[in-house]
Protein backbone atom coordinates (compact mmCIF):
# COMPACT_ATOMS: atom_id res chain seq x y z
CA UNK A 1 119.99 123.67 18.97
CA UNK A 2 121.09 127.20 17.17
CA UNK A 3 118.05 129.16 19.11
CA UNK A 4 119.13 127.15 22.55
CA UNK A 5 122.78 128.91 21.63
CA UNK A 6 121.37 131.72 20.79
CA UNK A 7 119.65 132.51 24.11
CA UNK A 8 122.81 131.26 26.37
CA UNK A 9 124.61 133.60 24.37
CA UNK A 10 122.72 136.62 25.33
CA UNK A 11 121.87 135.30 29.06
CA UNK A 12 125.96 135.83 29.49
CA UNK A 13 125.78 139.25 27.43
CA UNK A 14 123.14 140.09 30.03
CA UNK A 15 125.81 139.63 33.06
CA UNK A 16 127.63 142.76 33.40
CA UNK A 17 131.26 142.64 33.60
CA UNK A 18 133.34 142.98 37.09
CA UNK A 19 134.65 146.37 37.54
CA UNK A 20 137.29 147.63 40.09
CA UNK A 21 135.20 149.75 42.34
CA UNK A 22 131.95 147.83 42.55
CA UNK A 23 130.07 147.25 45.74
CA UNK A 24 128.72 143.90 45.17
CA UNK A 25 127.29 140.68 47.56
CA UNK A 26 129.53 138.05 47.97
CA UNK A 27 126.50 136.16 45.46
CA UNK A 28 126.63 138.96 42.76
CA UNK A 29 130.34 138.85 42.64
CA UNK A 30 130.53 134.83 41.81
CA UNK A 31 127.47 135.29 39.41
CA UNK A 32 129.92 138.10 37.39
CA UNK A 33 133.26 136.60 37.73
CA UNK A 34 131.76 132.97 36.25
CA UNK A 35 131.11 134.67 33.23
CA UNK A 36 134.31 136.52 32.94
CA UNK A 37 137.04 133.49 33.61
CA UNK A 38 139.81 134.75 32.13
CA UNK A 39 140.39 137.74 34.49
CA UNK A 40 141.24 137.75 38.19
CA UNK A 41 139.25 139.54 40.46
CA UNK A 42 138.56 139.50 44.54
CA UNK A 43 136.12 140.71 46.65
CA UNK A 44 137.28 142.37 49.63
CA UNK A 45 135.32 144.39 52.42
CA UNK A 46 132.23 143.58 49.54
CA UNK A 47 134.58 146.20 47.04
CA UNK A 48 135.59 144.64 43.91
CA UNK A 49 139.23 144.96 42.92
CA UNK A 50 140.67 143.55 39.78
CA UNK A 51 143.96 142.57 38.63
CA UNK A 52 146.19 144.53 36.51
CA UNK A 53 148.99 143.02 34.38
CA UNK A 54 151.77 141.70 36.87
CA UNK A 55 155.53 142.69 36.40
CA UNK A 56 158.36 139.75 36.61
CA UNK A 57 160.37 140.91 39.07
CA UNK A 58 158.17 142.73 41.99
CA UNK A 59 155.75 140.27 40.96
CA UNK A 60 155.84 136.93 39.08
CA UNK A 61 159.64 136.14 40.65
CA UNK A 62 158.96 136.48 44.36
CA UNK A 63 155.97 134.77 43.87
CA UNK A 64 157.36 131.69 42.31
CA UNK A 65 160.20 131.71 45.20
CA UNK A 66 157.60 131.70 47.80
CA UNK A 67 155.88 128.47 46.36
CA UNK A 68 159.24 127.40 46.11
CA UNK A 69 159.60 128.27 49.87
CA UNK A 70 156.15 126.53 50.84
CA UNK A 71 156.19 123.98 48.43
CA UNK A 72 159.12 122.37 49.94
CA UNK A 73 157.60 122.40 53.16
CA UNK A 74 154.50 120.99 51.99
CA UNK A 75 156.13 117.87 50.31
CA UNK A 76 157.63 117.27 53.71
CA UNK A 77 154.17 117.79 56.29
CA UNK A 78 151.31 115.39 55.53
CA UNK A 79 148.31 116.65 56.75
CA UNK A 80 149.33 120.24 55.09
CA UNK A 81 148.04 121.49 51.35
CA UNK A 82 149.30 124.52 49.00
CA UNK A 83 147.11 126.86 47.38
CA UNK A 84 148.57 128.98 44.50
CA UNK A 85 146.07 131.91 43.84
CA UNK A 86 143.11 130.11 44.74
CA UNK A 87 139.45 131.38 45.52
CA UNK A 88 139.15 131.94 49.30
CA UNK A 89 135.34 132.07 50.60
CA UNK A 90 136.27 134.41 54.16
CA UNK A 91 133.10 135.76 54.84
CA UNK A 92 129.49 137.27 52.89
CA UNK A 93 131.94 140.36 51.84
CA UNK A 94 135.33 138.57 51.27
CA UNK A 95 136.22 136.32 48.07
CA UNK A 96 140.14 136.98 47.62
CA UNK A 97 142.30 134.74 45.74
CA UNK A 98 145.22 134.83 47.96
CA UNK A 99 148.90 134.43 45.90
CA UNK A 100 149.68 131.53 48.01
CA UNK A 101 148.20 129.90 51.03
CA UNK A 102 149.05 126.62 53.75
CA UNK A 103 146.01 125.18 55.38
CA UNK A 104 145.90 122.15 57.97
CA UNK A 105 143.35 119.47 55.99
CA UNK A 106 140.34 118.37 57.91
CA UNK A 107 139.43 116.53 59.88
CA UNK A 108 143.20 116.60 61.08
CA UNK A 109 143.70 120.02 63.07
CA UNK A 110 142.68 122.68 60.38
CA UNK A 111 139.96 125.36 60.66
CA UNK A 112 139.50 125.36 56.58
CA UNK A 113 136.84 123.32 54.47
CA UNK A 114 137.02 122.84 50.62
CA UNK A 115 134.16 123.32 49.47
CA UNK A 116 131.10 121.01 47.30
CA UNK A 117 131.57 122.88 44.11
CA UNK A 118 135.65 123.02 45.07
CA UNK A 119 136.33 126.27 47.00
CA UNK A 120 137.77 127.31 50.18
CA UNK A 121 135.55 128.17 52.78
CA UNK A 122 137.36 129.43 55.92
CA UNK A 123 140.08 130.92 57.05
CA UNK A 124 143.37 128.91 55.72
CA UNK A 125 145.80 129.25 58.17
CA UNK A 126 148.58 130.96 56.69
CA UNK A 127 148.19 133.50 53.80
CA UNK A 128 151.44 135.31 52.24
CA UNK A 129 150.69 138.19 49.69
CA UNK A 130 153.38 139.91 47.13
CA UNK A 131 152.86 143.41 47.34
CA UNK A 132 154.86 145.68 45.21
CA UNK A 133 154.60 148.84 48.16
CA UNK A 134 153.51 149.45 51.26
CA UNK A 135 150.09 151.58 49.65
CA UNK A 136 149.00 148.10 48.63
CA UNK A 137 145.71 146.83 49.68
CA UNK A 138 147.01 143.65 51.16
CA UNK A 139 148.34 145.83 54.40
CA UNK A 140 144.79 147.39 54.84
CA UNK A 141 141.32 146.70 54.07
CA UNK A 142 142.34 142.72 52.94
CA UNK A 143 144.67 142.74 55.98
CA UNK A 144 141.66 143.63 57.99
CA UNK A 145 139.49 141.18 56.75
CA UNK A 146 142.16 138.38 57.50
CA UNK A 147 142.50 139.00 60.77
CA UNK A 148 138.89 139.26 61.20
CA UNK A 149 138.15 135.87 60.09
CA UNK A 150 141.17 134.08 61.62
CA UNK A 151 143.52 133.70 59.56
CA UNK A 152 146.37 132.41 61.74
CA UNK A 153 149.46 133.92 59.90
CA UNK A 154 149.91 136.24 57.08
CA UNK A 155 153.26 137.18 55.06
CA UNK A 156 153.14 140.49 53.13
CA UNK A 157 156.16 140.78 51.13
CA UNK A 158 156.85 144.38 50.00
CA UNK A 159 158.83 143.92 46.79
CA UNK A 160 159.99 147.49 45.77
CA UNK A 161 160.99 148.31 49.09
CA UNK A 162 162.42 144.97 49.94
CA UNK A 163 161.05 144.57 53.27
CA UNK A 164 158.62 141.02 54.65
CA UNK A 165 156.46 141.32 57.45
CA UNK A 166 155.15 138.11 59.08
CA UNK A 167 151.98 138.68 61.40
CA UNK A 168 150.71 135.93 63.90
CA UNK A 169 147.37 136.19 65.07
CA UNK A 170 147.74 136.77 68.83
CA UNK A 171 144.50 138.14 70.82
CA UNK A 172 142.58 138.98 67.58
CA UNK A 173 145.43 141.49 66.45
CA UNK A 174 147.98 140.78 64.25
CA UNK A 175 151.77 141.19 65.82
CA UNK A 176 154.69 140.76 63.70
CA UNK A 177 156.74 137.93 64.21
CA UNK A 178 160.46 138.67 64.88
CA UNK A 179 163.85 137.00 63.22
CA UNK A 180 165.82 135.40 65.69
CA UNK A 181 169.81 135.98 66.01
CA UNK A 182 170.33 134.50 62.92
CA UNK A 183 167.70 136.31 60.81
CA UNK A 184 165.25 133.28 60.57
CA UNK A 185 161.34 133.96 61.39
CA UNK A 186 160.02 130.33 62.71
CA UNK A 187 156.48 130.68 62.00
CA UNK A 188 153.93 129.28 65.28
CA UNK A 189 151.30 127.03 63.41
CA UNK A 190 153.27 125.16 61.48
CA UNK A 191 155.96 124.18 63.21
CA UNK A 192 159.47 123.43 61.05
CA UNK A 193 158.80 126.54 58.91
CA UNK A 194 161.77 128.68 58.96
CA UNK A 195 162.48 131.23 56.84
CA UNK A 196 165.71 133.13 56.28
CA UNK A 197 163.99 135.96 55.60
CA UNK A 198 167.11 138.38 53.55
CA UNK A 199 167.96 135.11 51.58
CA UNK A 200 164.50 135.33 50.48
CA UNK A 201 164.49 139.16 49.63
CA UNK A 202 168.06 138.67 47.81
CA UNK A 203 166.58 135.79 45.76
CA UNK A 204 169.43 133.50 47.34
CA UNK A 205 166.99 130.12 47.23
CA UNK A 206 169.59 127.98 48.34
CA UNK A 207 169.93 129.40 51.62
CA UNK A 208 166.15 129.41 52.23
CA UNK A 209 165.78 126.13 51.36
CA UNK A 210 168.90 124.84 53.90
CA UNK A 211 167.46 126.72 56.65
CA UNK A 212 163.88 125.41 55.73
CA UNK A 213 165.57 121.78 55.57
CA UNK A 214 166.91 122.59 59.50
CA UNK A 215 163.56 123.08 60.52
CA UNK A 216 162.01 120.36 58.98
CA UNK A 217 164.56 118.59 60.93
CA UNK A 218 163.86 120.12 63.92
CA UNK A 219 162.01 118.05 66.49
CA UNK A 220 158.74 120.41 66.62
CA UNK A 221 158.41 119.34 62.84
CA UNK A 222 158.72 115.53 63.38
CA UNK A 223 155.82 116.16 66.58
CA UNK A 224 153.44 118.01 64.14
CA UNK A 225 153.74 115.36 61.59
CA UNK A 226 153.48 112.43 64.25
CA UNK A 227 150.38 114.39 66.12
């Protein structure tokens, strides 16, 4: 038993560790990241790019309001499942971990799959990504590679400069989505899902959810959930 240790010990030692940087097969990158568990890493455009320490508030606090945000319309639409930083499968150079994701469950209407071994493979349908600026990655190369594979919608929230942009796949481009009169963004997939998008930015929750309760109201939402 100690010599059977012994040699799993060093067959993990063997493994070198994921660095930022690293141009690595979708296959290499799983094979690195299993034996480093405790660190998040993605793979996008086959570069490796691994997290640094996250800050509260252009981090940790938006991010918890937007699974607020979703979670609350989740509870409401059957058919409809929340991902919080979970491991994305896009393509043979894209593994992100997205900080929070919607996708339509098959075989209802979605164009996701979970996985055998308990990933997503596919394009989830909406993705929304914290980003502290605008030089983030999220607004270019893994930007690119969502719209390349389909996903349908994708929220970038700029923290330190306290702008959201909402893209809708339209034509294989992404064009933004626009606030209405009343500064609510109704997003085109999932219909019901409103967001009052300076109530989010100004951390006022209780306005977000009362204009997310409207749409879930609304009669689009009570189609979708009947279709």
């Amino acid at each position: 038993m100690a010599a059977s240790v012994e040699h799993g010990l060093n067959n993990s030692a063997s493994i070198p560790p994921l660095e930022s940087g690293d141009r690595l097969t979708r296959h290499e990158f799983e094979r690195r990241y299993t034996a480093m568990p405790n660190k998040k890493a993605e793979l996008i455009e086959g570069v490796v790019y691994v997290a640094s320490p996250l800050r509260f508030r252009s981090h940790g606090l938006p991010h918890g309001n937007l699974i607020i945000w979703l979670g609350n319309y989740k509870v409401s639409t059957p058919s409809v499942e929340l991902g919080d930083n979970a491991t994305v499968r896009l393509d043979l150079d894209n593994e992100p971990q997205p900080d929070v994701l919607l996708l339509i469950e098959k075989p209802a209407r979605g164009q996701a799959q979970i996985s055998e071994d308990d990933y997503i493979e596919g394009a989830p349908e909406l993705v929304a990504e914290v980003a502290a600026s605008s030089a983030s990655i999220d607004l270019y190369d893994k930007k690119r590679a969502y719209r390349r594979n389909g996903v349908q919608e994708y929220i970038v929230w700029q923290t330190l400069e306290n702008k959201l942009d909402w893209f809708c796949l339209q034509n294989g481009e992404y064009l933004p989505l626009v606030a209405d009169v009343d500064g609510v963004i109704k997003s085109r997939i999932f219909p019901g899902l409103w967001l009052a998008v300076t109530s989010l930015i100004t951390r006022d929750m209780t306005t977000v959810l009362a204009v997310l309760q409207q749409g879930l109201n609304s009669k689009e939402h009570t189609e979708f959930i009947q279709g």
